[in-house]
Protein backbone atom coordinates (compact mmCIF):
# COMPACT_ATOMS: atom_id res chain seq x y z
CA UNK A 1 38.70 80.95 73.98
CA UNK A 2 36.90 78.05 72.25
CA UNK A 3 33.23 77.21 71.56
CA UNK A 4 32.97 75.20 74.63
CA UNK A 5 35.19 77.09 77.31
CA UNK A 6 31.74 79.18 78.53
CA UNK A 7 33.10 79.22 82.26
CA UNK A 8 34.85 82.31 83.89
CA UNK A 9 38.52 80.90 84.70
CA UNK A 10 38.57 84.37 87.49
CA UNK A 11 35.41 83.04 89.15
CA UNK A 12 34.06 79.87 87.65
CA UNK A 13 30.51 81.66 86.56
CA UNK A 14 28.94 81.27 83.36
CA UNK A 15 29.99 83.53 80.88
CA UNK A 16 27.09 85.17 78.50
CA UNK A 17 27.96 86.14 74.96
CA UNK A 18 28.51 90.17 74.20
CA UNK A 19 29.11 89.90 70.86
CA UNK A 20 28.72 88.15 67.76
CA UNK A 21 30.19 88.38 64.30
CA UNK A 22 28.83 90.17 61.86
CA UNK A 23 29.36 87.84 59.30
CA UNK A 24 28.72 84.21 60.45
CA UNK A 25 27.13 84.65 64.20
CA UNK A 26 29.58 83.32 65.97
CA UNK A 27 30.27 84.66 69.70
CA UNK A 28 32.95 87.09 69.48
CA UNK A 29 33.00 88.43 73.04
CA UNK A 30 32.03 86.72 76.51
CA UNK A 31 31.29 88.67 79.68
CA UNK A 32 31.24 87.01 82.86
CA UNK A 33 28.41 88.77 85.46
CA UNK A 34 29.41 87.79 88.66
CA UNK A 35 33.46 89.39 88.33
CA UNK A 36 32.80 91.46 85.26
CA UNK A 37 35.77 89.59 83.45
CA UNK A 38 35.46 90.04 79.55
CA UNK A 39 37.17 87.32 77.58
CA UNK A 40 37.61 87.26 73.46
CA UNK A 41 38.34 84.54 70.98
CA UNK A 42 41.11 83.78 69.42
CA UNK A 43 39.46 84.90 66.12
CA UNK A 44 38.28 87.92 66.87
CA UNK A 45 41.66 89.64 68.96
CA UNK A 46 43.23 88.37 65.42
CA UNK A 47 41.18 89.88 62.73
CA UNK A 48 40.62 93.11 64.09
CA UNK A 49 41.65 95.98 61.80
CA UNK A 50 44.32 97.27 65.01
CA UNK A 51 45.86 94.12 65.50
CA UNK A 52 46.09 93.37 61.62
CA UNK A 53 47.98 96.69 61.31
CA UNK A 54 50.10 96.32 64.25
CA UNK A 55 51.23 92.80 63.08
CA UNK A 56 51.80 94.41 59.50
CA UNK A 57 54.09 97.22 61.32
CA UNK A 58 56.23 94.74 63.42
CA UNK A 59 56.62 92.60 60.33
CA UNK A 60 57.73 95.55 58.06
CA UNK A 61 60.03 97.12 60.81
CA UNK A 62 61.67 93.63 61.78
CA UNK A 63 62.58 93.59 57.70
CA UNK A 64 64.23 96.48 57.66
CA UNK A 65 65.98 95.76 60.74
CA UNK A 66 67.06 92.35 59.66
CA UNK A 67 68.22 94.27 55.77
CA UNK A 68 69.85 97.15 57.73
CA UNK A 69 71.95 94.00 59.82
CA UNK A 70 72.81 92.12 56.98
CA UNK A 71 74.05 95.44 55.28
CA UNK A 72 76.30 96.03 58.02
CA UNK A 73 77.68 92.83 58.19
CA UNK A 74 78.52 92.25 54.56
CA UNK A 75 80.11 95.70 54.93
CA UNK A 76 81.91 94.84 57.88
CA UNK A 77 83.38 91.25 55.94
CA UNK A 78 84.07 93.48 53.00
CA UNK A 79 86.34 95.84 54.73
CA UNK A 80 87.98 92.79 56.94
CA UNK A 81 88.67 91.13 53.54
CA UNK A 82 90.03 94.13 52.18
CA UNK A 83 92.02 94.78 55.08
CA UNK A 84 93.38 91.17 55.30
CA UNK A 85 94.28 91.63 51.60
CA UNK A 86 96.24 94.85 52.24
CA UNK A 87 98.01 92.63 54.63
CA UNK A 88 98.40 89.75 52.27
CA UNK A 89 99.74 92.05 49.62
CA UNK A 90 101.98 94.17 51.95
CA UNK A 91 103.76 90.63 52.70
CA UNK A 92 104.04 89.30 49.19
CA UNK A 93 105.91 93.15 48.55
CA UNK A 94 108.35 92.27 51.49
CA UNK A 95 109.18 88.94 50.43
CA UNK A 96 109.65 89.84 46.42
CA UNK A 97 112.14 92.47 47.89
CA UNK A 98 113.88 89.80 49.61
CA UNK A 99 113.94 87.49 47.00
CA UNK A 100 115.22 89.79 44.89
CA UNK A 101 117.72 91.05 47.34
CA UNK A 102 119.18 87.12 47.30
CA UNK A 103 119.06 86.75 43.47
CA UNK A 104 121.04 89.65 42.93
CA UNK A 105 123.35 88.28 45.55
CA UNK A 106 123.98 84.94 44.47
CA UNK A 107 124.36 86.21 40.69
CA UNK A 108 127.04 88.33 41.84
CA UNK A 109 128.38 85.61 44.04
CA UNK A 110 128.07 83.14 41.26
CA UNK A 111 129.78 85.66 39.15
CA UNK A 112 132.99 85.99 41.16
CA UNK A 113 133.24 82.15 41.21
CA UNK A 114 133.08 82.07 37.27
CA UNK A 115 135.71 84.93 37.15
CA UNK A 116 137.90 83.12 40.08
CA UNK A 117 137.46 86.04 42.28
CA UNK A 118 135.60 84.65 44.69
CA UNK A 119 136.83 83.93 48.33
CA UNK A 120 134.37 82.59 51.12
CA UNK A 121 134.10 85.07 53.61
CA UNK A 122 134.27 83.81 57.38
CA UNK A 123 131.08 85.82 58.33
């Protein structure tokens, strides 16, 4: 509510000033008289010692919710990496067997061609 808006927006009566601030006298709180409506500036719902704390609270809970996220998530990437390197690793085992298996294969093959014992199977 601003310096100017003095008019009841539930009836369209003047409002009268309740309160003022301690500090500086500046209307705080407007009452209407005909509807009983009871409006506040912007000022005052903001600087009260409630609202200061519960804004404090929200901001200190919505921190350790976003820390306790971002925890879990770096956790979660950690153990997918390590998974996919299991993987990875698991793979690169399979295929050094293999290679092997062929090396040892073609030295013996290349071995029976040195030695003249070698005849091309038809398999």
């Amino acid at each position: 509510m601003g310096m100017t808006d003095t008019i009841c927006r539930r009836c369209g009566s003047d409002f009268n000033v309740i309160s003022n601030c301690k500090f500086c006298d500046q209307p705080l709180k407007f009452g209407c008289q005909s509807c009983g409506n009871i409006a506040e500036t912007f000022w005052s719902n903001m600087m009260s010692p409630y609202r200061m704390t519960e804004t404090y609270v929200k901001m200190v809970s919505r921190l350790a919710e976003n820390t306790i996220t971002a925890t879990k998530l770096s956790n979660n990437m950690f153990i997918a990496n390590m998974e996919a390197l299991k993987t990875l690793m698991q793979q690169a085992k399979d295929h050094v067997k293999e290679i092997s298996r062929l090396t040892v294969s073609n030295a013996k093959t290349f071995e029976q061609i040195v030695a003249g014992e070698y005849v091309k199977s038809s398999d």
